[in-house]
PDB file of N, CA and C in Angstrom:
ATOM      1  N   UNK A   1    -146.689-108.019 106.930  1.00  0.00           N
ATOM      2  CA  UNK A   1    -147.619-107.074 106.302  1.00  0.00           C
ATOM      3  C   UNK A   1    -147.031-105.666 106.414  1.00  0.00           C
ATOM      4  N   UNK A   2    -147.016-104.961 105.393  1.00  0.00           N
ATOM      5  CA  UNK A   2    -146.283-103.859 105.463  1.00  0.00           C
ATOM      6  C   UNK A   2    -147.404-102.836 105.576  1.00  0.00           C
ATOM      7  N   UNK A   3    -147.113-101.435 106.195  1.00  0.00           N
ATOM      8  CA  UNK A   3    -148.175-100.275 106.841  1.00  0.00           C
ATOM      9  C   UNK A   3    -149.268 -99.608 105.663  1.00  0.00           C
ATOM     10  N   UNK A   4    -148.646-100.366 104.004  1.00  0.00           N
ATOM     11  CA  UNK A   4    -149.465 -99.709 102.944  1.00  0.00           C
ATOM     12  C   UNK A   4    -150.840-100.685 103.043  1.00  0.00           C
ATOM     13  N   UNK A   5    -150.321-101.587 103.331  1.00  0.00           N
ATOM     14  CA  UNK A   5    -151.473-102.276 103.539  1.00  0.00           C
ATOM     15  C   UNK A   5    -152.497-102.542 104.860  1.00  0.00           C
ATOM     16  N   UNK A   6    -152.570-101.584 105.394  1.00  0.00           N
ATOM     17  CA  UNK A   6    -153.577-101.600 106.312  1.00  0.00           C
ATOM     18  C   UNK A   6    -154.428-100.044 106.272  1.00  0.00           C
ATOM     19  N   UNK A   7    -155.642 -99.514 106.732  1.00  0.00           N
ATOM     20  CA  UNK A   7    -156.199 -98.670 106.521  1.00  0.00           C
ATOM     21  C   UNK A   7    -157.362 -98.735 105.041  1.00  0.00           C
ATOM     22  N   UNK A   8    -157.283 -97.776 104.417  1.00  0.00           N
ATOM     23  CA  UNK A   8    -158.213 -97.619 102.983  1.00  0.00           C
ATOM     24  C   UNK A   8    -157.556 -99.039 102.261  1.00  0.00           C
ATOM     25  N   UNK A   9    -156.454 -99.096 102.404  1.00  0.00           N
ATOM     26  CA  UNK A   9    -155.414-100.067 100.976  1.00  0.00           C
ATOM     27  C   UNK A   9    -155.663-101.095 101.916  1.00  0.00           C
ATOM     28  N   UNK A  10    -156.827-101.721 101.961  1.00  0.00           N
ATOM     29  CA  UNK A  10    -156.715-103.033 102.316  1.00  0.00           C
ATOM     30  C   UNK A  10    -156.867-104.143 101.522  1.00  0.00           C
ATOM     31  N   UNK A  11    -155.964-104.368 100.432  1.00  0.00           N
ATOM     32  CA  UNK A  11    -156.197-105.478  99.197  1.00  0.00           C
ATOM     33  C   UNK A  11    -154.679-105.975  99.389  1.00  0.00           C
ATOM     34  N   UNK A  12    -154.950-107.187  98.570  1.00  0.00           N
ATOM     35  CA  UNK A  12    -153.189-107.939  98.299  1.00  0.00           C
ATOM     36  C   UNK A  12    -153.187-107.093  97.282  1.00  0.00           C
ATOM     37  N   UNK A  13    -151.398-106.577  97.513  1.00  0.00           N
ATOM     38  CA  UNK A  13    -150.715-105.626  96.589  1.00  0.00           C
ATOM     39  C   UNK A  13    -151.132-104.563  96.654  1.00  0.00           C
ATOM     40  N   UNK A  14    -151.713-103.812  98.119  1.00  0.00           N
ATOM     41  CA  UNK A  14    -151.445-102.253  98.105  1.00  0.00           C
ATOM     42  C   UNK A  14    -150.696-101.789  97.790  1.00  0.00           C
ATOM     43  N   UNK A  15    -149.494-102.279  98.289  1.00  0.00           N
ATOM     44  CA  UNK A  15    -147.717-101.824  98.599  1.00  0.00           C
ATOM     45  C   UNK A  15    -147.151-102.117  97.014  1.00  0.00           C
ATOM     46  N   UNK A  16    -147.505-102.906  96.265  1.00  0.00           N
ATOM     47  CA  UNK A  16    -147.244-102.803  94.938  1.00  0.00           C
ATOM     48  C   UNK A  16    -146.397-101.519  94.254  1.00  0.00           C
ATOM     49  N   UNK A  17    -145.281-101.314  93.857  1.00  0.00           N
ATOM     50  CA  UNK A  17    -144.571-100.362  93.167  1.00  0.00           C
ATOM     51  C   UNK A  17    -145.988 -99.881  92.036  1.00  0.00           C
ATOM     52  N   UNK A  18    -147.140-100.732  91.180  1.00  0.00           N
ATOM     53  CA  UNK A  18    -147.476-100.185  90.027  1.00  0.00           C
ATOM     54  C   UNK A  18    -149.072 -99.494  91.111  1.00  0.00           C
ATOM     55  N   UNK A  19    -148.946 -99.450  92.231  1.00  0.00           N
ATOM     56  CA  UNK A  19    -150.498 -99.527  93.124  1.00  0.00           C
ATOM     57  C   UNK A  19    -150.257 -98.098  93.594  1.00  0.00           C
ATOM     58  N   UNK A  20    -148.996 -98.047  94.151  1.00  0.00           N
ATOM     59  CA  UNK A  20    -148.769 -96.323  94.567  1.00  0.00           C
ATOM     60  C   UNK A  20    -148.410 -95.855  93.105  1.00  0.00           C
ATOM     61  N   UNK A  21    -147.685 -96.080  92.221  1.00  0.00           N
ATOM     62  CA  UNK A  21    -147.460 -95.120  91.228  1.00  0.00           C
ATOM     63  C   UNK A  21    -148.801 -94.805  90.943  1.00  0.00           C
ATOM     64  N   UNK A  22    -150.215 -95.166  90.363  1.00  0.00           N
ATOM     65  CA  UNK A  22    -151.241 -94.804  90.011  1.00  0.00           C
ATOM     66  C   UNK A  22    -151.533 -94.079  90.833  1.00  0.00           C
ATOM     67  N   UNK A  23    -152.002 -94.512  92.764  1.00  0.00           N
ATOM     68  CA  UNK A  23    -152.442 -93.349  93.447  1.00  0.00           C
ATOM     69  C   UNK A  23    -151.671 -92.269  93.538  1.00  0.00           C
ATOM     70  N   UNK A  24    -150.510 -92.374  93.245  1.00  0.00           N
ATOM     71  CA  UNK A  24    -149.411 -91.063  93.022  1.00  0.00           C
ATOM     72  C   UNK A  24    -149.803 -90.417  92.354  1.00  0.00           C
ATOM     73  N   UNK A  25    -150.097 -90.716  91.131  1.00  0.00           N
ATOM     74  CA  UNK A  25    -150.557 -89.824  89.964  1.00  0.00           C
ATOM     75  C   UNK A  25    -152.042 -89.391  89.882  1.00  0.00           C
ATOM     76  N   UNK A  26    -152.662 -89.769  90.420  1.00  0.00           N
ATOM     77  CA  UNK A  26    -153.753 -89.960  90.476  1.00  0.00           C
ATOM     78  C   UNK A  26    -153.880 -88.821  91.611  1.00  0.00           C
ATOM     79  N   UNK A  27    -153.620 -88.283  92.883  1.00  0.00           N
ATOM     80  CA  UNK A  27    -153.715 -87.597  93.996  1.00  0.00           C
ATOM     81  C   UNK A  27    -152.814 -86.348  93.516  1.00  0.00           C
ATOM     82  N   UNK A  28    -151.722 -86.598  92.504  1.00  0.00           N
ATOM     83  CA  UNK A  28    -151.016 -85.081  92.512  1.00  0.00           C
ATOM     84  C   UNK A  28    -151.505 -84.664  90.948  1.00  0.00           C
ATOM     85  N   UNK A  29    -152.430 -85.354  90.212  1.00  0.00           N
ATOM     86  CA  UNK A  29    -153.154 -84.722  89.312  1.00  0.00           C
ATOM     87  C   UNK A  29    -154.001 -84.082  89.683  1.00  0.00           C
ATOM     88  N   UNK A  30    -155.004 -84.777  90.820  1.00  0.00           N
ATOM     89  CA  UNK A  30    -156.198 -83.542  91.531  1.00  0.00           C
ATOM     90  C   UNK A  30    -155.857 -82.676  91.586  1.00  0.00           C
ATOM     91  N   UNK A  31    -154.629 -82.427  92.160  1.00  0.00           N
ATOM     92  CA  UNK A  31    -154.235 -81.536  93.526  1.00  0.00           C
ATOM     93  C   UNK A  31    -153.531 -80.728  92.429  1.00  0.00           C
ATOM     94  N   UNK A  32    -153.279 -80.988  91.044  1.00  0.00           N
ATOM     95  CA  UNK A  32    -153.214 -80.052  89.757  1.00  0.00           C
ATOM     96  C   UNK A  32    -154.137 -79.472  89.589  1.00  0.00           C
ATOM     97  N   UNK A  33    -155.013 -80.010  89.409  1.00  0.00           N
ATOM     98  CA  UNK A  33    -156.594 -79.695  88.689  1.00  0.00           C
ATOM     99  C   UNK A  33    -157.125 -78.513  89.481  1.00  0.00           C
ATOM    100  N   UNK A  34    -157.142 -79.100  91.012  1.00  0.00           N
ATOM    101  CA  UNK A  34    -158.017 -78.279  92.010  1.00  0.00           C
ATOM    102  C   UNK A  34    -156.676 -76.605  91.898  1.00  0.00           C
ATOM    103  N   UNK A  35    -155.526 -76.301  91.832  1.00  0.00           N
ATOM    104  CA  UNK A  35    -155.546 -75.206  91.712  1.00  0.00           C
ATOM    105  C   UNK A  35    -155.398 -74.588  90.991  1.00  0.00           C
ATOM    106  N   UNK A  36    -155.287 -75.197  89.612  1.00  0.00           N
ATOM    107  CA  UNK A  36    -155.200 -74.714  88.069  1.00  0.00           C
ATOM    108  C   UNK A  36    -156.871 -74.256  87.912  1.00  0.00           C
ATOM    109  N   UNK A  37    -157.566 -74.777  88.801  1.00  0.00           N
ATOM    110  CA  UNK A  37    -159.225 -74.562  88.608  1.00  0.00           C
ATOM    111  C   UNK A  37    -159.162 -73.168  89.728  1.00  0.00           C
ATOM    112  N   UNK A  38    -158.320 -73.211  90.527  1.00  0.00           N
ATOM    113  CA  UNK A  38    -158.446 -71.824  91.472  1.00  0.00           C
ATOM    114  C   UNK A  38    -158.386 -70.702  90.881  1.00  0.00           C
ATOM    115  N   UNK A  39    -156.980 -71.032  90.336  1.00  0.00           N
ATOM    116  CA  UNK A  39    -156.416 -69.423  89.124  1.00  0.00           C
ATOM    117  C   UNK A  39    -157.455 -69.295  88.829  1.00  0.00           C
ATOM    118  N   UNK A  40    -157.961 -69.955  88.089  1.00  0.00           N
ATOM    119  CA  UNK A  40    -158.754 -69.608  86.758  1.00  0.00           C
ATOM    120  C   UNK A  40    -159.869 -68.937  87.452  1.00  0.00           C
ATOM    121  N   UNK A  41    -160.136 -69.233  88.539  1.00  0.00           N
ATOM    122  CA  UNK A  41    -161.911 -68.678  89.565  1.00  0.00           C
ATOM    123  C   UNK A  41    -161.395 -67.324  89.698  1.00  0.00           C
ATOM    124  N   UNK A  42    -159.869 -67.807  90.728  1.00  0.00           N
ATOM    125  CA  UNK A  42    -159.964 -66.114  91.063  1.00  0.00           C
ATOM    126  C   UNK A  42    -159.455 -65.249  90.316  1.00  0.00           C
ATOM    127  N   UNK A  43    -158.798 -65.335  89.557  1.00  0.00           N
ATOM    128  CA  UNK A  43    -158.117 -64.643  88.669  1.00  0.00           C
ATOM    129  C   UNK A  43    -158.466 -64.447  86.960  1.00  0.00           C
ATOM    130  N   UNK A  44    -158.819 -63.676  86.334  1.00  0.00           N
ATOM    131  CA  UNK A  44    -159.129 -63.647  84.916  1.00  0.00           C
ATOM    132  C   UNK A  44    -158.025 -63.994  84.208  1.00  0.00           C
ATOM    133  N   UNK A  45    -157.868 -65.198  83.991  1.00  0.00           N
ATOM    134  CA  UNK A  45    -156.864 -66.071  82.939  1.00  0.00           C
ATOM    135  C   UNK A  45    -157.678 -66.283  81.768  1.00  0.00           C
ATOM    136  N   UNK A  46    -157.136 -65.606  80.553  1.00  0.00           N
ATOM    137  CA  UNK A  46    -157.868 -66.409  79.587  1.00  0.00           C
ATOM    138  C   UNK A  46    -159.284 -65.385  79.365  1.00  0.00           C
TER     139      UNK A  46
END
């Protein structure tokens, strides 16, 4: 059992190459969102 699979990822095929690419994208899109949403608060963009 490999370490992706223990914790939150507890399913067959956490460790899956197509299981992290989604949470990959998926966690560094937030983490887009949340400070592209900052600018925009603190700063008059637009």
């Amino acid at each position: 059992m490999s370490d992706l699979n223990r914790g939150i990822m507890k399913f067959k095929g956490a460790d899956s190459p197509k299981a992290v690419t989604i949470s990959t994208v998926l966690l560094l899109g937030s983490i887009a969102a949340l400070i592209i949403w900052a600018l925009q608060a603190a700063y008059a963009v637009n």
